[in-house]
C-alpha atoms as a PDB file:
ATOM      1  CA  UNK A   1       0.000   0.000   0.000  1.00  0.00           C
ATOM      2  CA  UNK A   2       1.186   3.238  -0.908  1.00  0.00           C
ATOM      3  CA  UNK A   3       0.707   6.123   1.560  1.00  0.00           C
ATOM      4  CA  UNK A   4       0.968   9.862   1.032  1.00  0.00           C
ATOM      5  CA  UNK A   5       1.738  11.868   3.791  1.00  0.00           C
ATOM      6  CA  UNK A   6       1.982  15.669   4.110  1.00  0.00           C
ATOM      7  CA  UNK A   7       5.962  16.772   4.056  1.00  0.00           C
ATOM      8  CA  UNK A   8       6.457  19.993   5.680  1.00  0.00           C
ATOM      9  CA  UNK A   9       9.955  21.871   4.421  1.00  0.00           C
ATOM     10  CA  UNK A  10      11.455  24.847   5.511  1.00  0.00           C
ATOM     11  CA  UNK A  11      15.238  25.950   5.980  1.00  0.00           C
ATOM     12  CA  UNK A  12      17.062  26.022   9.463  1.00  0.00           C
ATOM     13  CA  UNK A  13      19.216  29.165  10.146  1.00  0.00           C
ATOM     14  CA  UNK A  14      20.915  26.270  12.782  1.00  0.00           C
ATOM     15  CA  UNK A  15      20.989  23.885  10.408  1.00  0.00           C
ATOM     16  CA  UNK A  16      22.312  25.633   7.708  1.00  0.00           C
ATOM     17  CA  UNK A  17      19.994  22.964   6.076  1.00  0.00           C
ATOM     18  CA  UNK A  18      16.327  22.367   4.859  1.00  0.00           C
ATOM     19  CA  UNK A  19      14.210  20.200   6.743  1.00  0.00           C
ATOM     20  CA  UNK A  20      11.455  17.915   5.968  1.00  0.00           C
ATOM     21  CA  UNK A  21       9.184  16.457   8.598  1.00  0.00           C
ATOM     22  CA  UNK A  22       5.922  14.366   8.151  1.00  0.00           C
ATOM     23  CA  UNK A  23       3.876  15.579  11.167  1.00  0.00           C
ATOM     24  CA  UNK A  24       1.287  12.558  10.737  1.00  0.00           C
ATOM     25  CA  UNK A  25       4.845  10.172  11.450  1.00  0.00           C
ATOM     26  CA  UNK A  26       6.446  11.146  14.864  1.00  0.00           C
ATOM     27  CA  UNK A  27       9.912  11.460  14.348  1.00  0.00           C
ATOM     28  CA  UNK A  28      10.161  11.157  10.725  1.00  0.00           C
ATOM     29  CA  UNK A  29      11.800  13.736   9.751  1.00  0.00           C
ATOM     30  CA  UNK A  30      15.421  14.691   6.932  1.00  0.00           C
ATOM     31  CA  UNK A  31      17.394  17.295   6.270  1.00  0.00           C
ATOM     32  CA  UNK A  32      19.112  18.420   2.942  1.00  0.00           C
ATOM     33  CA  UNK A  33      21.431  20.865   1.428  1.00  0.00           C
ATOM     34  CA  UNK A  34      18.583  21.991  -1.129  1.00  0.00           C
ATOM     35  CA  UNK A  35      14.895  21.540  -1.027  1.00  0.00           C
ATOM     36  CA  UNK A  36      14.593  18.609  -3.367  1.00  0.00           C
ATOM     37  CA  UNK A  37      17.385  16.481  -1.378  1.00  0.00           C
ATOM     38  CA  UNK A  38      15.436  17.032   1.470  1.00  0.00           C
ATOM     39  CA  UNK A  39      12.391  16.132  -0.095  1.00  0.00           C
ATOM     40  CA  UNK A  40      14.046  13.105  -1.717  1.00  0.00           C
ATOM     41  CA  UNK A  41      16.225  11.882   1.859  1.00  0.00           C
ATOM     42  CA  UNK A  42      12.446  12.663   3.444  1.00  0.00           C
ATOM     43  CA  UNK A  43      10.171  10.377   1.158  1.00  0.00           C
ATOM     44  CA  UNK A  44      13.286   7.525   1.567  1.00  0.00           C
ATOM     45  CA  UNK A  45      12.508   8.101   6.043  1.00  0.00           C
ATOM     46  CA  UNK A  46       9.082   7.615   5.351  1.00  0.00           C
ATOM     47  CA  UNK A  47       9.260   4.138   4.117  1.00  0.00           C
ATOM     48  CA  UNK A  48      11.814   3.617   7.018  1.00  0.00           C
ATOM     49  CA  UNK A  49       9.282   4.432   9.536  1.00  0.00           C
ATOM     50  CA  UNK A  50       6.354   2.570   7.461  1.00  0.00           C
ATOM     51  CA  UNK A  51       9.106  -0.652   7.441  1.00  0.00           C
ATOM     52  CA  UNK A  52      10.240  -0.015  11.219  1.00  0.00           C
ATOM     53  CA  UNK A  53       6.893   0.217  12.657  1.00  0.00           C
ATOM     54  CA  UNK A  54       5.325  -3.095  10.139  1.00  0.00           C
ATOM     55  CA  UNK A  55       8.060  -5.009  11.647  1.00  0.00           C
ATOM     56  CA  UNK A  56       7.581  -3.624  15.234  1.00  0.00           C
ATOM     57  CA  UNK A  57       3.534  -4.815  14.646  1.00  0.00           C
ATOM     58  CA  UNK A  58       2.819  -0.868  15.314  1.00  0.00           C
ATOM     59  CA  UNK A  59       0.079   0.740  13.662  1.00  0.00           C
ATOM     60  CA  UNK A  60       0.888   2.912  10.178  1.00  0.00           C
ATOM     61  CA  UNK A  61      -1.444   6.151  10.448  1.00  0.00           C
ATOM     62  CA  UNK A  62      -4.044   6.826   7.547  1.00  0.00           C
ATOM     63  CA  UNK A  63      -2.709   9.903   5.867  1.00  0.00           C
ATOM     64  CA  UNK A  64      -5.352  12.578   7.035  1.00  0.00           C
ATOM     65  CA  UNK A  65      -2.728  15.504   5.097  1.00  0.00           C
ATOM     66  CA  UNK A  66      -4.053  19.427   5.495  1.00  0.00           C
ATOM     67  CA  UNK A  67      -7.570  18.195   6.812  1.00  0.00           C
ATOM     68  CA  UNK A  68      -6.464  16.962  10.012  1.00  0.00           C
ATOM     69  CA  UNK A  69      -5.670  21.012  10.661  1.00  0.00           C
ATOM     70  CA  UNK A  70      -9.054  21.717   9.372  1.00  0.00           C
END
């Protein structure tokens, strides 16, 4: 199954680095020296976390994306 999360990216003055995190994933987050790295090093996490947590018998969320602000 193939899940879509929402990837939030900014850059880090502390960093010196953009981030990506996946709020819906706690603690799934990468960092990159431009946007798309980040983005790419970010969707590679997620499907660490989705592996991690299959094998660990933890549950994967549904992907709610911007309407879980709403």
């Amino acid at each position: 199954m193939e899940y879509k999360y929402e990837i939030i990216i900014y850059w880090s003055k502390s960093d010196n680095a953009f981030i990506a995190e996946v709020p819906e994933l706690l603690g799934c987050m990468a960092d990159g020296s431009t946007y798309i790295e980040a983005l790419n090093n970010v969707e590679i996490i997620i499907q660490e976390w989705i592996e991690t947590a299959t094998s660990l018998n933890r549950p994967i969320p549904i992907p709610k994306g911007k309407l879980m602000y709403a």
